[in-house]
Each structure stands twice: as C-alpha cells, then as structure tokens.
Protein backbone atom coordinates (compact mmCIF):
# COMPACT_ATOMS: atom_id res chain seq x y z
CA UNK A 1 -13.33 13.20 -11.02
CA UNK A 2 -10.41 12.16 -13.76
CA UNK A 3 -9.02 8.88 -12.62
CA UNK A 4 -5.88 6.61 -13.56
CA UNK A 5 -5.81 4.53 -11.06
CA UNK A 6 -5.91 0.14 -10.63
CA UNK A 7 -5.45 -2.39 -8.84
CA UNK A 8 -4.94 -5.93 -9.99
CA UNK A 9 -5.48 -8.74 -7.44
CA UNK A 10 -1.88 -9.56 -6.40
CA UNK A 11 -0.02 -11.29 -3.31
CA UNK A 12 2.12 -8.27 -3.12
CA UNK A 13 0.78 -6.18 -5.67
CA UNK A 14 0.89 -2.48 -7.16
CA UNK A 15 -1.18 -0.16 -7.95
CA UNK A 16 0.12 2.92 -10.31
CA UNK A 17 -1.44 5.30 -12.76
CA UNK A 18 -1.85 9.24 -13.17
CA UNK A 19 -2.71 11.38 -10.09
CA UNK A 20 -6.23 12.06 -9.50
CA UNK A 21 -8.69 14.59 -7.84
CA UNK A 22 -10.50 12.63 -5.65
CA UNK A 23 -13.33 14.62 -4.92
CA UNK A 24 -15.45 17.69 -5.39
CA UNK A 25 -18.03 18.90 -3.25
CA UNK A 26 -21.12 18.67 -5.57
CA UNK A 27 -23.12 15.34 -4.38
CA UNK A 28 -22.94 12.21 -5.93
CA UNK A 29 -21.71 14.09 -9.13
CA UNK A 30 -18.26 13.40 -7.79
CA UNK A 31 -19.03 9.88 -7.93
CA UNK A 32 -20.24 9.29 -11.48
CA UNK A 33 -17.03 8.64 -13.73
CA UNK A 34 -15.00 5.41 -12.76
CA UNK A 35 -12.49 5.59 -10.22
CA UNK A 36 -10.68 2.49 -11.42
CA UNK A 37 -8.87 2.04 -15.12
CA UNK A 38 -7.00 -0.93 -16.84
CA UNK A 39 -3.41 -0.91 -15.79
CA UNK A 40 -0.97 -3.76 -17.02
CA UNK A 41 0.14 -6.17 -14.16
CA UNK A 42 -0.13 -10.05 -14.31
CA UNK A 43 -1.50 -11.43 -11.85
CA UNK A 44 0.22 -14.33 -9.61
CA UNK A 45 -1.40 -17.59 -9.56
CA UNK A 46 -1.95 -18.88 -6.67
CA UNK A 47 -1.73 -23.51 -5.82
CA UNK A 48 -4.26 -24.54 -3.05
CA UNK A 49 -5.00 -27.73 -2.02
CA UNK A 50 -8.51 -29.46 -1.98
CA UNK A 51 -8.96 -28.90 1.16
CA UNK A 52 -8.18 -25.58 0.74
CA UNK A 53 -10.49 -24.83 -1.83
CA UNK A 54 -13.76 -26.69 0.12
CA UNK A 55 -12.71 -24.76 2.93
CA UNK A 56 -12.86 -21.20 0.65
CA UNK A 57 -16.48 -22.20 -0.68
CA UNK A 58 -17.79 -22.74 2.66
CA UNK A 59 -16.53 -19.29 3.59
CA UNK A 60 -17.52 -17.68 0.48
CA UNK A 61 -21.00 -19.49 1.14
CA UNK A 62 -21.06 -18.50 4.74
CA UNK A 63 -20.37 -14.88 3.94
CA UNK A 64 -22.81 -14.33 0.65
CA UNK A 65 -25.70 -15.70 2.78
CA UNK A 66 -25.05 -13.29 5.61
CA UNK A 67 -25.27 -10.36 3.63
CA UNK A 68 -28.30 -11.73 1.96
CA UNK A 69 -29.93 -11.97 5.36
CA UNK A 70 -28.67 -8.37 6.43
CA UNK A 71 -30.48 -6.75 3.32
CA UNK A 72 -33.46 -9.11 3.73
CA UNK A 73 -33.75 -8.00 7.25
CA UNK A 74 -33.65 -4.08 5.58
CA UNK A 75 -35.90 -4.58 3.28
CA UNK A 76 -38.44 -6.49 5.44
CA UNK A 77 -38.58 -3.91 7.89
CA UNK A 78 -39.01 -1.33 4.80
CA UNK A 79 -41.92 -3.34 3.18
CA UNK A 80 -43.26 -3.17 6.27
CA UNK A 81 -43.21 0.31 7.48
CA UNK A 82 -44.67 1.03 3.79
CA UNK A 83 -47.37 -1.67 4.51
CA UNK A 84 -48.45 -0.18 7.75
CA UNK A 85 -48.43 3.56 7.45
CA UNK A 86 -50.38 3.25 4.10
CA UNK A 87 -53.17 1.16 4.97
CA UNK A 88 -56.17 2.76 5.80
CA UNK A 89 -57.63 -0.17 8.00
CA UNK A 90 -58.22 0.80 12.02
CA UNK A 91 -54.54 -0.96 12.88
CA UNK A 92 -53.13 0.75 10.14
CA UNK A 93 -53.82 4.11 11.61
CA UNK A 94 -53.28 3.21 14.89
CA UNK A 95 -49.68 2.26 14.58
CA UNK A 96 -49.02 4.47 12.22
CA UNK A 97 -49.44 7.73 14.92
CA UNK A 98 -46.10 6.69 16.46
CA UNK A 99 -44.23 6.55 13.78
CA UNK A 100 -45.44 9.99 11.92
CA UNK A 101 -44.99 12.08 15.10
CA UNK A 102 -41.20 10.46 15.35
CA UNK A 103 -41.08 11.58 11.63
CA UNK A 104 -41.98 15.11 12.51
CA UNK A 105 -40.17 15.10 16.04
CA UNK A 106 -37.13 14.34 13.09
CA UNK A 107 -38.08 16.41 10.59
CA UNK A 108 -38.10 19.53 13.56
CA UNK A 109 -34.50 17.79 14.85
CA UNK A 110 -32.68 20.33 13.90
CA UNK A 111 -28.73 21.06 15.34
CA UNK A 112 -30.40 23.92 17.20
CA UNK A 113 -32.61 21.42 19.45
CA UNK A 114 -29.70 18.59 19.99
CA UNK A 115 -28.46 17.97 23.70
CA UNK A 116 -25.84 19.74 24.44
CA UNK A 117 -23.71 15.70 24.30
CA UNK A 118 -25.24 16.07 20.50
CA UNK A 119 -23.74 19.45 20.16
CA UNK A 120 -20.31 18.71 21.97
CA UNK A 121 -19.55 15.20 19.45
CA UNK A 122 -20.96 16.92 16.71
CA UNK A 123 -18.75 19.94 17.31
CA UNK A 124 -15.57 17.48 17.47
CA UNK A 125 -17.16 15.44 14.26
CA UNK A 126 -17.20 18.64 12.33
CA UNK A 127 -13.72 19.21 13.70
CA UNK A 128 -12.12 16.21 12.59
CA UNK A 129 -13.98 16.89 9.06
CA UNK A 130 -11.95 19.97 8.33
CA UNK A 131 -8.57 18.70 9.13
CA UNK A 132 -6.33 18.64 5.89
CA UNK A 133 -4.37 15.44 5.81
CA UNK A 134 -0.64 18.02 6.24
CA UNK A 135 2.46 15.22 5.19
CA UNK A 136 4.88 17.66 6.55
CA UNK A 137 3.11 17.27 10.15
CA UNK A 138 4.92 15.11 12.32
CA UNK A 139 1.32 13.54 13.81
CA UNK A 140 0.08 12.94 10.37
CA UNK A 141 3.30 10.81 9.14
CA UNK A 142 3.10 9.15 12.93
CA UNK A 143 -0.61 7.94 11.49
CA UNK A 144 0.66 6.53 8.41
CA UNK A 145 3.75 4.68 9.67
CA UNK A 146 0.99 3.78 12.70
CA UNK A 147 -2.06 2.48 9.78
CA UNK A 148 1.38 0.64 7.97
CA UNK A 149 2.41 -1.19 11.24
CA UNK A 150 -1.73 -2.21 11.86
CA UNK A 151 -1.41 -4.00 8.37
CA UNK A 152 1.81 -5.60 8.10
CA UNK A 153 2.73 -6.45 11.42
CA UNK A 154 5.48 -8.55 10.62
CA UNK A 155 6.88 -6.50 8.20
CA UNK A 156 9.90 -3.52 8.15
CA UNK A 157 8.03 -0.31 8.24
CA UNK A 158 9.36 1.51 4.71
CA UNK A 159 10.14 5.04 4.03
CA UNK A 160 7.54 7.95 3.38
CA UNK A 161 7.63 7.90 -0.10
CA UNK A 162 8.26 4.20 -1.19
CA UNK A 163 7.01 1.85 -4.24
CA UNK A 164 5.87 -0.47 -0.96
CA UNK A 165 2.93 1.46 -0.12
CA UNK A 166 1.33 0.73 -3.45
CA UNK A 167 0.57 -2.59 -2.40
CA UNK A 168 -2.15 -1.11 0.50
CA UNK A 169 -3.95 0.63 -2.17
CA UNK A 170 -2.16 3.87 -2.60
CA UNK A 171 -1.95 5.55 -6.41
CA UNK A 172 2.26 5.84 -6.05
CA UNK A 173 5.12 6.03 -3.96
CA UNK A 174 3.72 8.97 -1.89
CA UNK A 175 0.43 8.17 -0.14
CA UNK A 176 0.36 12.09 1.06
CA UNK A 177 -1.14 12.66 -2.40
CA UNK A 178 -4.03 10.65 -1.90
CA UNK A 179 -5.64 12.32 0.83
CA UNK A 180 -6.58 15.61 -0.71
CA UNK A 181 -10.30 15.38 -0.57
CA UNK A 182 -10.62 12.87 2.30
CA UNK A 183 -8.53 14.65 4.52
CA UNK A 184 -7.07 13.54 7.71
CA UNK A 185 -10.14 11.66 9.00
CA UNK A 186 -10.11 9.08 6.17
CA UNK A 187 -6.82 7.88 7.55
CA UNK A 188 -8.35 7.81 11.19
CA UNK A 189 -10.71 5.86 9.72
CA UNK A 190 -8.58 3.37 8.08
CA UNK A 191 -6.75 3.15 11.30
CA UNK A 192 -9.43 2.74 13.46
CA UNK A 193 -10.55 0.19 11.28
CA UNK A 194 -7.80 -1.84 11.59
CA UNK A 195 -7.34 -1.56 15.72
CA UNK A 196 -10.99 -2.55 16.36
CA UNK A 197 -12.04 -4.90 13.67
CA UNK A 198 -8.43 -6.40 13.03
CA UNK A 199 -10.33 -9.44 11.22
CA UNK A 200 -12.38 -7.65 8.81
CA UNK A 201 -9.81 -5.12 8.03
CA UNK A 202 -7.07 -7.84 7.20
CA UNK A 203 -9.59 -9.56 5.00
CA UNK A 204 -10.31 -6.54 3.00
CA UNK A 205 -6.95 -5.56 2.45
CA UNK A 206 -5.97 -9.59 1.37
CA UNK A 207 -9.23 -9.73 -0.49
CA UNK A 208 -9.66 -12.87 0.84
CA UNK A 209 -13.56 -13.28 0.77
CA UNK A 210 -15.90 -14.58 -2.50
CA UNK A 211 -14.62 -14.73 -5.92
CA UNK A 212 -12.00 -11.34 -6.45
CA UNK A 213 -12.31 -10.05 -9.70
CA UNK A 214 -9.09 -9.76 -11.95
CA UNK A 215 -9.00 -5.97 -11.44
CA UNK A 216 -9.43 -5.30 -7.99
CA UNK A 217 -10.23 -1.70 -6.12
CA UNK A 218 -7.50 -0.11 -4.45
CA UNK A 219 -8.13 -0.72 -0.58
CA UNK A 220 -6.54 2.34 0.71
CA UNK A 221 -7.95 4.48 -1.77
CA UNK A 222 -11.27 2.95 -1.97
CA UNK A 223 -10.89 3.87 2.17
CA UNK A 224 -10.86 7.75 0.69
CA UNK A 225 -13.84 7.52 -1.30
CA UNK A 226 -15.65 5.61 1.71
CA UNK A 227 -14.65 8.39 4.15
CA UNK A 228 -16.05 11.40 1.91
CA UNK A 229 -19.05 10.03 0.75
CA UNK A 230 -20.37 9.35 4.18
CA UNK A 231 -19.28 12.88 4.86
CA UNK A 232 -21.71 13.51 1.89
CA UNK A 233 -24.41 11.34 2.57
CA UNK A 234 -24.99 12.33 6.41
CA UNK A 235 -24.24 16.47 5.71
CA UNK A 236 -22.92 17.06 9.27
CA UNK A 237 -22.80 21.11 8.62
CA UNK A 238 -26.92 21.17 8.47
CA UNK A 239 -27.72 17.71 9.71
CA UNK A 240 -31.57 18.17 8.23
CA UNK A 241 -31.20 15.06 6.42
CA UNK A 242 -33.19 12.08 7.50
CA UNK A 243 -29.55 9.82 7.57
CA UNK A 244 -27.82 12.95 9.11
CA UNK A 245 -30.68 13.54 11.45
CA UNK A 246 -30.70 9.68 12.57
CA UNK A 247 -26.63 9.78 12.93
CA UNK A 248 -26.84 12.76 15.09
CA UNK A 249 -29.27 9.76 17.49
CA UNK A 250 -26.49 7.53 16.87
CA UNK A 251 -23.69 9.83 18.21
CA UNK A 252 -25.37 10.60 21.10
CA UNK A 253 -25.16 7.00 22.37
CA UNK A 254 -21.51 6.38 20.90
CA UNK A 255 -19.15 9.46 20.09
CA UNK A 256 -17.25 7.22 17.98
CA UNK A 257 -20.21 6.47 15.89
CA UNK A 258 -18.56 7.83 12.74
CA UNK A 259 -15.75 5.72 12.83
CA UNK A 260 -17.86 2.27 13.11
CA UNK A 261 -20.71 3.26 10.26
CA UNK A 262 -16.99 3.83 8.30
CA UNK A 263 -16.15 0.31 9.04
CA UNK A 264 -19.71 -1.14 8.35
CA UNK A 265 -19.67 0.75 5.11
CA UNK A 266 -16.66 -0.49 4.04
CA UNK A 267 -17.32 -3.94 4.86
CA UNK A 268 -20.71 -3.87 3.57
CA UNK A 269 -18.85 -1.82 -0.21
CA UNK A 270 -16.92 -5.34 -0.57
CA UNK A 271 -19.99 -7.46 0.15
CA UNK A 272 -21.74 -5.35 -2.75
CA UNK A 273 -18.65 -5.97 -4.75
CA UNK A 274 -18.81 -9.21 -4.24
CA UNK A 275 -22.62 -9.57 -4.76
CA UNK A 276 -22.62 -7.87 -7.99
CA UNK A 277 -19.19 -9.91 -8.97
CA UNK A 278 -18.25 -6.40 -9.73
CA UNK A 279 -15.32 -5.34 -11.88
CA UNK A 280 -13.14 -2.29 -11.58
CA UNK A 281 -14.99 -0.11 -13.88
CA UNK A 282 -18.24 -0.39 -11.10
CA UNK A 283 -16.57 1.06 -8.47
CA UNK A 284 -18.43 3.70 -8.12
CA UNK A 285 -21.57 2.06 -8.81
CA UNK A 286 -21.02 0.02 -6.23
CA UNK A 287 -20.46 3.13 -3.60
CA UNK A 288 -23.39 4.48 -4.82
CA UNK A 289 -25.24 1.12 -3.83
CA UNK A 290 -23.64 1.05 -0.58
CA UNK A 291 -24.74 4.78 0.30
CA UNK A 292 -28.49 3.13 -0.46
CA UNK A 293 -28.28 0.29 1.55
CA UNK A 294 -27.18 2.71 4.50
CA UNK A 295 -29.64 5.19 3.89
CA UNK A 296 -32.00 2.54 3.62
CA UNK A 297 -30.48 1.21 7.41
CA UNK A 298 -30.39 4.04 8.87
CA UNK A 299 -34.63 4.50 8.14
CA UNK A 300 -34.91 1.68 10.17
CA UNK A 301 -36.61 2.28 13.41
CA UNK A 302 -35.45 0.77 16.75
CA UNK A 303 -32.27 1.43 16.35
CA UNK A 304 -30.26 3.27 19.08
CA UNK A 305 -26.65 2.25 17.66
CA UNK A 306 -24.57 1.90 14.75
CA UNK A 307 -24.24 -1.65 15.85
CA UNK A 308 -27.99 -2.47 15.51
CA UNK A 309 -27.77 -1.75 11.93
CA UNK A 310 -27.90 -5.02 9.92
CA UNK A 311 -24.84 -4.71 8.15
CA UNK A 312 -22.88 -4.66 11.24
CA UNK A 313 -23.10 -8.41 11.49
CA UNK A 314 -20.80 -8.34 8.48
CA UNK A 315 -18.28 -6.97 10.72
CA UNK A 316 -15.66 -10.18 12.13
C-alpha cells in the first residue's frame, strides 16, 4: 500500500496528498508501509485559559487511566487462563476441563454447525462486505451527505466533490475515491458510529482527548483502514478463526455486532495512539496493536456481547 496522505492537527484543517490504494487482500501485509506522510500545513494555535487547561489534564488523566484498566483487566484474565490450564496441580485440571472442551466445541464451530440466526446475520454480514462503495448511486451519496450532517450539525452541507470534506479526514475533494477497498460498509460504519456513540465519535473527529501529535491521522480515512482490517482479522467467508469463531457468538446475541466492535476498535486505535504518543508515521503500527488487543478481548471467556469486552468502557 503506496500512501501520500496527512493530516496535521487543525481547527478546520486539510488533508491532501497523492491517491492511494488502500488495501490488498493479503493479511496484515497490506498494513506494513505507513499510511500517513509529511504534508506542509501550519498548524493553528490554539489560547485556553487556566481553567481550561486543568480541566484538559483531568480529562486526559481520566481517560489514560481507563484504558490502562481495560488492558489490565485483558491481560489479567489472560495470565490467568495461562496460569490455570497449565498447572498440573488437582484444581488446575479440574477447571481446566471446561475450558478445553469450549476450545474444541470452538475449534469444531464451524459455519456449517451455526443456528440458523448465526447463518441468517452472517449471510447479511457477508452481504454488506461485498458492497462496492458506487458514488454514482443515489443511496450511497444519501450516506455521505447523511455521515456529513452527523458531524457538522450546524454546518451547510457542501457539494460532492468539495475542498470541505478534507477536513473529516478524506485524501481530496472527492471522498468517493477513498472507499475502494473498504467499500460501502466502512461508511455504514462511520455513520453508525456517529448516530449511536455521538460523544465518542465527535471527540475523535476534534481530537480532543490526551496530547495530539503535530501530524495527526486522517479520521475518515483511518475509519477505512479500521473497517477492512476487522474484515481481515475476523475472516467472515470461513469463520475458523478463534476471533471469527467468537464474533459469530457475538452476532448471535446482537446482529449489529459488527458495527459496535467497529466503534470499540476505533475508539480503542486513538487510545493506542494516544498511549504510545504516536506520530503519523505509526499508524499502522498502531492498527496492528489494536487488532492484538481485540484478538486478545475477544479470547476472553464470559463474554456473550461486544459490550462485555473491556474496551467498550472507552466508548462515551
């Protein structure tokens, strides 16, 4: 993946640079080269008050130590699992049974044994997947005047092709060019994001949380990436996977179960960011970290939702 695109952290800022290919279809390959390269805006400065500033560390504070907790919580329950199904002592083997037949009742979970409520929403899933994002369909440019309206409420909804829609995160004028790989789903995603988690979706886009770096990631096009790599990571076309296999439990209880793991990945990429005071040349370092920590989530046992995974509590 060639890539000449940047943002730099601005109150109304832009984001230009060569076209791209997103994505290819070969794993995490797609994901090793940079997404994000050195452009040449200045960025505005911004005056706060005192007050205004203790109020942004206690935020900032507030924020860091709840995504500490959420990957303490992870890794705990990890350590644990590793603790108890490798000891040899009497307990060791007698909670261990449970969780080695579930492994094998998984590892047997294939889409040829799902409910038929499994097979329907993972029918639709794989649906949605293969849905080119079209900009000459009337539906599709409904979703991004729709996704434009969720972020700026209060302002005048531009044109199709305008310089304004580099300030969400889009490469140019034309945000139809950006959805090549991620097709039509990534922008269902972005929308959904914004309708259900209005909070958490404005903050991203503002990057109002923790100390920004100079060069910021492109939100809308950082949305793409987020979109395709969960595509990658769960492999909904075989599902034998241990995250697709435990996603497939997840969208039996909530057929929308996609859509939120999008917004809890995306929440919990800027907490990473954040974290690892990333810059814009660890973009895609910091995906690959985020596909960990879900994989890593989505081990966990006892959960019957996305929303028991610990990064949901990221989610405002």
């Amino acid at each position: 993946m060639s890539s000449r695109t940047l943002r730099r952290r601005l109150h109304h800022g832009d984001v230009d640079g060569k076209r791209q290919e997103h994505f290819e279809t070969s794993g995490l390959d797609s994901l090793s080269e940079p997404l994000l390269v050195e452009d040449d805006y200045i960025e505005n400065k911004k005056i706060c008050t005192l007050e205004d500033l203790w109020d942004d560390e206690r935020k900032k504070a507030q924020f860091h130590w709840t995504f500490i907790f959420s990957n303490l919580i992870a890794e705990w329950a990890q350590w644990l699992a590793n603790v108890v199904l490798g000891s040899g002592s009497l307990i060791g083997r007698l909670l261990s049974f449970p969780s080695t037949a579930l492994n094998m009742q998984n590892n047997r979970m294939l889409p040829s044994s799902l409910s038929p409520l499994q097979e329907e929403r993972l029918r639709n899933l794989r649906q949605r997947l293969e849905v080119p994002f079209d900009g000459s369909k009337t539906e599709h440019q409904d979703a991004l005047k729709q996704l434009w309206k969720l972020a700026y409420p209060n302002r005048e909804l531009p044109s199709l092709k305008s310089e304004l829609w580099k300030e969400m995160g889009w490469q140019g004028s034309d945000p139809s060019t950006d959805f090549r790989g991620g097709g039509f789903i990534s922008l269902e995603n972005l929308i959904y994001f914004a309708t259900k988690y209005p909070d958490s979706f404005q903050r991203l886009l503002h990057k109002q949380d923790g100390t920004r770096a100079e060069w910021e990631y492109p939100f809308a096009v950082a949305g793409i990436n987020i979109s395709f790599m969960l595509a990658q990571m769960l492999n909904l076309q075989s599902a034998s996977s241990l995250p697709g296999i435990r996603f497939l439990q997840l969208l039996e209880e909530d057929e929308m179960a996609f859509d939120i793991l999008y917004c809890v990945a995306f929440q919990m990429m800027d907490a990473q960011w954040l974290a690892k005071r990333a810059t814009y040349m660890e973009f895609n370092d910091v995906l690959k970290s985020t596909r960990t920590q879900l994989e890593r989530e989505l081990a966990l046992e006892d959960t019957s939702s996305v929303k028991d995974l610990p990064s949901y509590n990221l989610l405002r």
